[in-house]
C-alpha atoms as a PDB file:
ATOM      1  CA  UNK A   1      95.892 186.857  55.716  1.00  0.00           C
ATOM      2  CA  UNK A   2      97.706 189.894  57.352  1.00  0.00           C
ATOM      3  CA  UNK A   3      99.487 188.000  59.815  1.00  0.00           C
ATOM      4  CA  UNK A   4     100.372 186.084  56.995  1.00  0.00           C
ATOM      5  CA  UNK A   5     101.723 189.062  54.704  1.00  0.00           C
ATOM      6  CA  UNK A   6     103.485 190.303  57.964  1.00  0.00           C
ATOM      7  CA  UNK A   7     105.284 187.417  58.403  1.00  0.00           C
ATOM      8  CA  UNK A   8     106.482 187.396  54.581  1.00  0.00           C
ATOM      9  CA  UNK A   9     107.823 190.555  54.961  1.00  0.00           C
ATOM     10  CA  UNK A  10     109.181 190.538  58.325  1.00  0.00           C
ATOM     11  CA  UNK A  11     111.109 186.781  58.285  1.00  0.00           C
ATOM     12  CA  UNK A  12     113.402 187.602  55.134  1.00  0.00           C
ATOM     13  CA  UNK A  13     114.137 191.287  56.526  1.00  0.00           C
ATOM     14  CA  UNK A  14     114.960 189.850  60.272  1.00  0.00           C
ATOM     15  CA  UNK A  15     117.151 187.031  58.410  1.00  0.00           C
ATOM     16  CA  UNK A  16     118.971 189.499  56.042  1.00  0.00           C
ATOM     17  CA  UNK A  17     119.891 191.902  58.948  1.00  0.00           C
ATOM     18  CA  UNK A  18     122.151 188.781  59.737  1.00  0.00           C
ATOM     19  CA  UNK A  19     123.256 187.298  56.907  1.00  0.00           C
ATOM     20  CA  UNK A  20     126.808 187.282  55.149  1.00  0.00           C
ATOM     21  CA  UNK A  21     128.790 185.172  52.515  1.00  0.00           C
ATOM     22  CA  UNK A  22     130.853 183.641  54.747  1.00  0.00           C
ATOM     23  CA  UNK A  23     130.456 180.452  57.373  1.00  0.00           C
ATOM     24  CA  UNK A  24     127.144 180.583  59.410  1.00  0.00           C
ATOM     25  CA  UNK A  25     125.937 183.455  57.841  1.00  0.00           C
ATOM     26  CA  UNK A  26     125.482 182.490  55.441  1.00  0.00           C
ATOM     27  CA  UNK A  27     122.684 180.423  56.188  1.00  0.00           C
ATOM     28  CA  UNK A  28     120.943 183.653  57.014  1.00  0.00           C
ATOM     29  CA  UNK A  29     120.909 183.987  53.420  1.00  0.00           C
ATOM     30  CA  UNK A  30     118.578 180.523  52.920  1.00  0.00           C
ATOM     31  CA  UNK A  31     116.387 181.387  55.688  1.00  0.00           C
ATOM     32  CA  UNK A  32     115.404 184.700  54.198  1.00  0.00           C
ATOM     33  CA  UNK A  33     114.747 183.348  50.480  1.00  0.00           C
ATOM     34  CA  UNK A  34     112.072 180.708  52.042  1.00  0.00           C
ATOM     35  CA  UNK A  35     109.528 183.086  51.734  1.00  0.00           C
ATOM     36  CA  UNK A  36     110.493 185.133  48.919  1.00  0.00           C
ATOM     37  CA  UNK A  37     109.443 184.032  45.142  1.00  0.00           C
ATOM     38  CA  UNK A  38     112.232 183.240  43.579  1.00  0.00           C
ATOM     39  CA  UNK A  39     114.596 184.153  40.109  1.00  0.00           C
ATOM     40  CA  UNK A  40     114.110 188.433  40.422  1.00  0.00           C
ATOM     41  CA  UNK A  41     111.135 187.933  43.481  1.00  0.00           C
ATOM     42  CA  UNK A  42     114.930 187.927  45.630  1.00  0.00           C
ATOM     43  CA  UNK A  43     116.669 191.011  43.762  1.00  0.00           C
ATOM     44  CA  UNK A  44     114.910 193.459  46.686  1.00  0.00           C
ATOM     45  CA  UNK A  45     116.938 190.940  49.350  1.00  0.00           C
ATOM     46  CA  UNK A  46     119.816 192.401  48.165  1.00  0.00           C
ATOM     47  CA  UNK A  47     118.818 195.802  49.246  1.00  0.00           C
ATOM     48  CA  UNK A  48     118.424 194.635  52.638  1.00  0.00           C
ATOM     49  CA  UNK A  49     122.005 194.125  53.553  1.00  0.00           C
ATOM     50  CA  UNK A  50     125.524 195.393  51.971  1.00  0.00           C
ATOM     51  CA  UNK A  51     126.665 192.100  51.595  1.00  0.00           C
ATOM     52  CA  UNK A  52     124.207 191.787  49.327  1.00  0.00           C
ATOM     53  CA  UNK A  53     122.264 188.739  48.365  1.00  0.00           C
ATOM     54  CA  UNK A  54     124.105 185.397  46.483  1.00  0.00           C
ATOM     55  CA  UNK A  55     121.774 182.115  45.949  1.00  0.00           C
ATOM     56  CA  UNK A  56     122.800 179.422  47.661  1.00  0.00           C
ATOM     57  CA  UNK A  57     123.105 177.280  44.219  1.00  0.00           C
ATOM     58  CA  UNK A  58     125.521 179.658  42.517  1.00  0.00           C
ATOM     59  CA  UNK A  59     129.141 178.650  42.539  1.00  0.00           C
ATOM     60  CA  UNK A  60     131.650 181.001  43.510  1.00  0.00           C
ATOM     61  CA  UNK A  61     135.524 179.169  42.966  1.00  0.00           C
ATOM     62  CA  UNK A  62     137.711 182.560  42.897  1.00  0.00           C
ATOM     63  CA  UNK A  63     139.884 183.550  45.134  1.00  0.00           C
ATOM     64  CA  UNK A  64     140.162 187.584  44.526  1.00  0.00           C
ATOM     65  CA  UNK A  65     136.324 188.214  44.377  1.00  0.00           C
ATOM     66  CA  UNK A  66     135.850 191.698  45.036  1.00  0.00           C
ATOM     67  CA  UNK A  67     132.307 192.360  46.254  1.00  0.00           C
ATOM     68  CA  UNK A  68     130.647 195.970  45.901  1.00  0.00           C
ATOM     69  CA  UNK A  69     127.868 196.788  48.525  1.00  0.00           C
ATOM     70  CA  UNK A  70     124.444 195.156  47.861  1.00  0.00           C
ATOM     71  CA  UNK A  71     124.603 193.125  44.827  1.00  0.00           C
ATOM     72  CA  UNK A  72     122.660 190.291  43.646  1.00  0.00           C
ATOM     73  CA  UNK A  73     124.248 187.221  42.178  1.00  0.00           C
ATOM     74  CA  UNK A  74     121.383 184.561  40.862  1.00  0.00           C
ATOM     75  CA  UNK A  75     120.912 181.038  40.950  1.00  0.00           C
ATOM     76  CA  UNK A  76     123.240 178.836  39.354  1.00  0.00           C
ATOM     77  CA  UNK A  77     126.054 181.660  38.728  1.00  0.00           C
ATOM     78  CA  UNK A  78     129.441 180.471  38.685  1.00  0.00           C
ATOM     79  CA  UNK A  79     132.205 182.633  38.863  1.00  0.00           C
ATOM     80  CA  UNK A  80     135.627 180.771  38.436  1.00  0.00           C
ATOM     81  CA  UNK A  81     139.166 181.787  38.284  1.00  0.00           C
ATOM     82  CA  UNK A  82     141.480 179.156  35.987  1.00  0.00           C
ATOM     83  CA  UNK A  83     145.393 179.052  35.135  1.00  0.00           C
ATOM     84  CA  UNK A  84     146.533 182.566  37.074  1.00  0.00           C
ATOM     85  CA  UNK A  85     143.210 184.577  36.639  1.00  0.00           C
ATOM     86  CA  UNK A  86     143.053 187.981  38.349  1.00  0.00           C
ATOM     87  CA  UNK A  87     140.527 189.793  39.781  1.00  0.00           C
ATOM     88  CA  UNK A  88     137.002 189.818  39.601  1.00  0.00           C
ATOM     89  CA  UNK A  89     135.469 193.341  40.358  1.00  0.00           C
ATOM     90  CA  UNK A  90     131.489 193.755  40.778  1.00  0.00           C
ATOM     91  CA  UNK A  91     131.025 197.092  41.866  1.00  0.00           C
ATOM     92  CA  UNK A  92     127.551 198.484  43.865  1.00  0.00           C
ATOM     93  CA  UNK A  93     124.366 196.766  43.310  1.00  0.00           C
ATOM     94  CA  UNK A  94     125.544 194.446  40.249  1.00  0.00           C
ATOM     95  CA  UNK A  95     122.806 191.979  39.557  1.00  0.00           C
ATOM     96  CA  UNK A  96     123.744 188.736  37.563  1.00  0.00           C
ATOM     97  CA  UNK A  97     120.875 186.146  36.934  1.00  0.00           C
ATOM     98  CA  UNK A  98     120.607 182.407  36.400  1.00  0.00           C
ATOM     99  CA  UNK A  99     123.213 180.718  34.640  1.00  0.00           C
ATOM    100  CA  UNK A 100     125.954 183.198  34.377  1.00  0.00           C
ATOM    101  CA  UNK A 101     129.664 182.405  34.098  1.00  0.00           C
ATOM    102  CA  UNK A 102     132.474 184.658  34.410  1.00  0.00           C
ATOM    103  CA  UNK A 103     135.904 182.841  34.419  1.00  0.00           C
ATOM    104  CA  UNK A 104     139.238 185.005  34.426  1.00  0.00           C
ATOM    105  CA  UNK A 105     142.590 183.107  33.337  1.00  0.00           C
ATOM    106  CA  UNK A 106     146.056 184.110  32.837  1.00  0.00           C
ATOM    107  CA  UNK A 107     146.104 187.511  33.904  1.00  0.00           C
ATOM    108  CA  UNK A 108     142.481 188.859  32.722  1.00  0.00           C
ATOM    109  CA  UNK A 109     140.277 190.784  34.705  1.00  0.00           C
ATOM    110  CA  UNK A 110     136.697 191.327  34.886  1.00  0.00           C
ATOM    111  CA  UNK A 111     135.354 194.908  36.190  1.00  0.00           C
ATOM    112  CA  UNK A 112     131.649 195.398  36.401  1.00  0.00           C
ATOM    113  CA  UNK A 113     130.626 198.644  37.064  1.00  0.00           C
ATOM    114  CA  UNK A 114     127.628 200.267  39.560  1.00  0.00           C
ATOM    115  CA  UNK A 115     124.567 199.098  38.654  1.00  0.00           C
ATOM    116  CA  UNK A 116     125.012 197.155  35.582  1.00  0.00           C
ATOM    117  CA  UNK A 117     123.072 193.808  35.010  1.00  0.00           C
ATOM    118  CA  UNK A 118     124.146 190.626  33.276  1.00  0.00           C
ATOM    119  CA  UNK A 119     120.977 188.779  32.545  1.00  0.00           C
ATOM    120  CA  UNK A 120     120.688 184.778  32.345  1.00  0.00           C
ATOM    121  CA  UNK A 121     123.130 182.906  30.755  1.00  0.00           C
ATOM    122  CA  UNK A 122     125.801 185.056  29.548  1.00  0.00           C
ATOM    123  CA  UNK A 123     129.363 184.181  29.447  1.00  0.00           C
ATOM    124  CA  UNK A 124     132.043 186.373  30.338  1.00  0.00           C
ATOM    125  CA  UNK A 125     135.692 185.160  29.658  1.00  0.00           C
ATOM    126  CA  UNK A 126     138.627 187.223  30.235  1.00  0.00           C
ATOM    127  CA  UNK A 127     142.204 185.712  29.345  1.00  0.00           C
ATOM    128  CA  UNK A 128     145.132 187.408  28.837  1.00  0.00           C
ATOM    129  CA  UNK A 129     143.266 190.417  28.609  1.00  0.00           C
ATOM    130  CA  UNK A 130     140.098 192.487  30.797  1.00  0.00           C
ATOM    131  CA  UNK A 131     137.191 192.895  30.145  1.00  0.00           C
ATOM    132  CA  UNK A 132     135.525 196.259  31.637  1.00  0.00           C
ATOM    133  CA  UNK A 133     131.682 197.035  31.907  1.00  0.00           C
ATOM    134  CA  UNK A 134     131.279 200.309  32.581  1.00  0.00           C
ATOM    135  CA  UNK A 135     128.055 201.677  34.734  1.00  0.00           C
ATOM    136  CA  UNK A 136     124.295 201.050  34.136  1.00  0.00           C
ATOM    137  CA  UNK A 137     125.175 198.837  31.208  1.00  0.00           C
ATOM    138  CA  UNK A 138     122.440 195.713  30.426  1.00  0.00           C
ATOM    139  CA  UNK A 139     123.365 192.582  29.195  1.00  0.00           C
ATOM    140  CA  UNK A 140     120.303 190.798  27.701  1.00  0.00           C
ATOM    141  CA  UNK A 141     120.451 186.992  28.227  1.00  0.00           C
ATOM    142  CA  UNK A 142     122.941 184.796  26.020  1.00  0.00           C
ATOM    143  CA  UNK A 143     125.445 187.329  25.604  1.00  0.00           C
ATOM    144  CA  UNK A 144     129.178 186.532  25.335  1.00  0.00           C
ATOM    145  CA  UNK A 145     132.209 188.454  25.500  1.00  0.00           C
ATOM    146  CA  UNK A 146     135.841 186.347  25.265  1.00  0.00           C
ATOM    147  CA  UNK A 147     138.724 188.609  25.542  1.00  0.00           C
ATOM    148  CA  UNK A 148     141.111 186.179  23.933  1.00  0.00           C
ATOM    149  CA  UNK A 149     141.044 184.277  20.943  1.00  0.00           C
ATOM    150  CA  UNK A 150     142.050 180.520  19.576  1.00  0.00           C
ATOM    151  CA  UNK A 151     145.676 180.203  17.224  1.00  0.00           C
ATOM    152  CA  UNK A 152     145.092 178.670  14.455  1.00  0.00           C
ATOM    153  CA  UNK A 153     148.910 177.911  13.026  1.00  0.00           C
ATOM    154  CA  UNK A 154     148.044 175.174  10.708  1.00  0.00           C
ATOM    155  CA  UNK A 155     151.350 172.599  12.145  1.00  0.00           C
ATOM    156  CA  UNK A 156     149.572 171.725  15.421  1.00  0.00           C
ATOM    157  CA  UNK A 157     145.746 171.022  16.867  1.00  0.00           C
ATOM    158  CA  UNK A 158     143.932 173.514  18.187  1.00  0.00           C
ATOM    159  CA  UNK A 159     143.353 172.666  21.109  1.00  0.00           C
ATOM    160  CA  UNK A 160     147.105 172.506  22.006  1.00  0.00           C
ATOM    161  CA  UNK A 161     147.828 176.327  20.587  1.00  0.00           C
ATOM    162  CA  UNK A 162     147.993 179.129  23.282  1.00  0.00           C
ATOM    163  CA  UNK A 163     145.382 181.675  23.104  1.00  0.00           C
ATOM    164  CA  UNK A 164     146.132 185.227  21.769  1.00  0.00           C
ATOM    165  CA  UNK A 165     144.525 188.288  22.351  1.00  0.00           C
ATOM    166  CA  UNK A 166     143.868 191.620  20.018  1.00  0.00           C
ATOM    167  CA  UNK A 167     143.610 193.126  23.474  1.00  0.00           C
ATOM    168  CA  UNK A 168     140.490 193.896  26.397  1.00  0.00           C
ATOM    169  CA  UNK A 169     136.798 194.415  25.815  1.00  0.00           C
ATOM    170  CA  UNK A 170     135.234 197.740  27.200  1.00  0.00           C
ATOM    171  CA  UNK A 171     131.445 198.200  27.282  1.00  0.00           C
ATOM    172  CA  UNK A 172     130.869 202.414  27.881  1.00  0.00           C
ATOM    173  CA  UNK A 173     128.510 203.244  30.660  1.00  0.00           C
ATOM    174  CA  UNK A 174     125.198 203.117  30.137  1.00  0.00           C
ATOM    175  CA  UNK A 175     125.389 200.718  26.621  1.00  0.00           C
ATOM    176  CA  UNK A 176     122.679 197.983  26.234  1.00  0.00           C
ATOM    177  CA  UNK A 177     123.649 194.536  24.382  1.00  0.00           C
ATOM    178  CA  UNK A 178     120.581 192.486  22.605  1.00  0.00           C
ATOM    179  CA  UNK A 179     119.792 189.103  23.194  1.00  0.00           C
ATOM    180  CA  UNK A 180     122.883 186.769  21.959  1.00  0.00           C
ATOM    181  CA  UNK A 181     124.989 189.745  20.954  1.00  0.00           C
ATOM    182  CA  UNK A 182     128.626 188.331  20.821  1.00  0.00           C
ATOM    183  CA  UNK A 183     131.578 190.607  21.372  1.00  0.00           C
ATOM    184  CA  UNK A 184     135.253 189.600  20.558  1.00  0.00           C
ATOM    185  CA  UNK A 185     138.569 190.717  22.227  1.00  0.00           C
ATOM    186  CA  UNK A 186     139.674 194.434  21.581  1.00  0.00           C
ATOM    187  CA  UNK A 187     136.448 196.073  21.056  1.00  0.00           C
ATOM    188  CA  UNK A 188     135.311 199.092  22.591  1.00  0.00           C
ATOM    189  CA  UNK A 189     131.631 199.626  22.720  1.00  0.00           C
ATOM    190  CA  UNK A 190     130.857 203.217  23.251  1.00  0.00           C
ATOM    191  CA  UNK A 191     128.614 204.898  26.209  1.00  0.00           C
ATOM    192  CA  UNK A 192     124.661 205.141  25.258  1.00  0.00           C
ATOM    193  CA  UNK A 193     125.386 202.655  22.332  1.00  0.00           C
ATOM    194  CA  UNK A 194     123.035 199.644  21.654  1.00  0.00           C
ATOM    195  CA  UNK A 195     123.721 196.208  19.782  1.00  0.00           C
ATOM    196  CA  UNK A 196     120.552 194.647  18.218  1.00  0.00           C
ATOM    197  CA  UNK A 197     120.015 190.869  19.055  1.00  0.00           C
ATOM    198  CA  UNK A 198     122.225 188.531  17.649  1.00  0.00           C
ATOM    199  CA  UNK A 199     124.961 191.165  16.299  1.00  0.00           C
ATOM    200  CA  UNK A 200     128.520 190.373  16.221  1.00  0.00           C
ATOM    201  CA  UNK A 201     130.774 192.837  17.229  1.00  0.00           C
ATOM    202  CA  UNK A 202     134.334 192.737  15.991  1.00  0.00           C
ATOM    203  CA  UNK A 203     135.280 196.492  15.515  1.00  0.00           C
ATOM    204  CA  UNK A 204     134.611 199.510  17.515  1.00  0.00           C
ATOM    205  CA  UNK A 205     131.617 201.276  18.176  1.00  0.00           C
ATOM    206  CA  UNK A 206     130.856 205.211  18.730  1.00  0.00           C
ATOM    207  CA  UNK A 207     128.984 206.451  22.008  1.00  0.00           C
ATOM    208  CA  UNK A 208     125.432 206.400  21.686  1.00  0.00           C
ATOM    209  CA  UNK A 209     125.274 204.184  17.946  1.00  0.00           C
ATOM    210  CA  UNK A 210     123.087 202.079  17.080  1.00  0.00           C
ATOM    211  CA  UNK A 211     124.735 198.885  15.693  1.00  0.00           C
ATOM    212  CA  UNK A 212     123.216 195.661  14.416  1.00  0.00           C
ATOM    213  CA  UNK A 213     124.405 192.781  11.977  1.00  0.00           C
ATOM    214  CA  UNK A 214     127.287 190.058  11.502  1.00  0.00           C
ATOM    215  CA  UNK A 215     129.622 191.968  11.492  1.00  0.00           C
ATOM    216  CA  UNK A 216     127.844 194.290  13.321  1.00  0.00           C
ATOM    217  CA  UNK A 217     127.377 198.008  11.737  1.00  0.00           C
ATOM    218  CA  UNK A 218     125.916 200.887  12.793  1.00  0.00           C
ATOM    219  CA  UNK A 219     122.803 201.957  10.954  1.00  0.00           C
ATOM    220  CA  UNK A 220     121.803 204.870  13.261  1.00  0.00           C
ATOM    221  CA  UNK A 221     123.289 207.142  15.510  1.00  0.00           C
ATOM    222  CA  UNK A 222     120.431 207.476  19.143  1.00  0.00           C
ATOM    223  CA  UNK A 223     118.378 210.704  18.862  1.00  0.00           C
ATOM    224  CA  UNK A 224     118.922 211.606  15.050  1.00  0.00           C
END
């Protein structure tokens, strides 16, 4: 049983010194996540090497991905750029999980900031206009964030109308957003503040509120 727990340990470190996102490497990536649980079991990988750790399922189709120092990006991620997207920024030890998409598109920007974490299944679109995440800030699963929106001039479909944009989204360091909470294009969500599950956010919201609601509306203010 100690060999055993020896080897556990030992095989993903010795594979991790080597691994990379690019070519051969990595495959140093797969070899240490065969003996590692897996979904957050592989976050500590991550800390093993500054290129950080990226399941081999999640889809990365951008071509100005700009990779801080030991991140984690989960299983079945995709991060796509469409139609003249810029950058996508994920600064030190970002962790996305399962199911994740962020997708930039003509001209909008994603920036993530140190140690934030974008739990499963969010979407984060950014056309026209960026969306920022400032540092420490938690995204609980299902959250969305567009920075554009949809015309909707009456004399054509839809679908055929260019998007338009009230301007970015910025998320203030340290801010936690519930479970679903959906946040539309130029809102600023203050530092400390926290959206309850489900809320809505169309308008700004102060540093360190409280906010819940469709629309959402803050009903407290964090230590009063």
């Amino acid at each position: 049983m100690k060999q055993k727990n020896f080897f556990n340990k030992l095989w993903p470190r010795f594979w991790m010194c080597i691994a990379g996102i690019k070519g051969f490497r990595k495959i140093g990536m797969r070899l240490a996540a065969l003996s590692v649980a897996p979904y957050k079991g592989r976050i500590y990988l991550s800390d093993n090497n500054p290129c950080g750790f990226i399941e081999s399922s999640a889809v990365i189709h951008h071509p100005d991905l700009r990779l801080g120092k030991y991140c984690f990006i989960g299983s079945e991620v995709v991060i796509f750029e469409r139609k003249g997207g810029g950058y996508i920024q994920l600064d030190d030890r970002v962790q996305i999980y399962r199911g994740t998409a962020l997708e930039t598109g003509l001209g909008g920007t994603i920036n993530v900031g140190l140690n934030a974490s974008i739990h499963p299944f969010c979407h984060l679109y950014a056309y026209l206009a960026p969306i920022n995440i400032g540092q420490g800030v938690m995204l609980a699963p299902n959250c969305a964030l567009y920075s554009y929106d949809h015309s909707l001039a009456p004399d054509k479909p839809i679908r055929l109308q260019p998007p338009t944009t009230k301007g970015g989204i910025i998320i203030g360091d340290e801010a936690w957003l519930g479970f679903g909470t959906i946040v539309l294009n130029g809102v600023t969500i203050g530092k400390g503040a926290a959206i309850g599950a489900g809320s809505v956010v169309t308008s700004d919201i102060p540093d360190n509120a409280i906010a819940v609601g469709n629309p959402a509306r803050v009903v407290k203010m964090r230590g009063v």
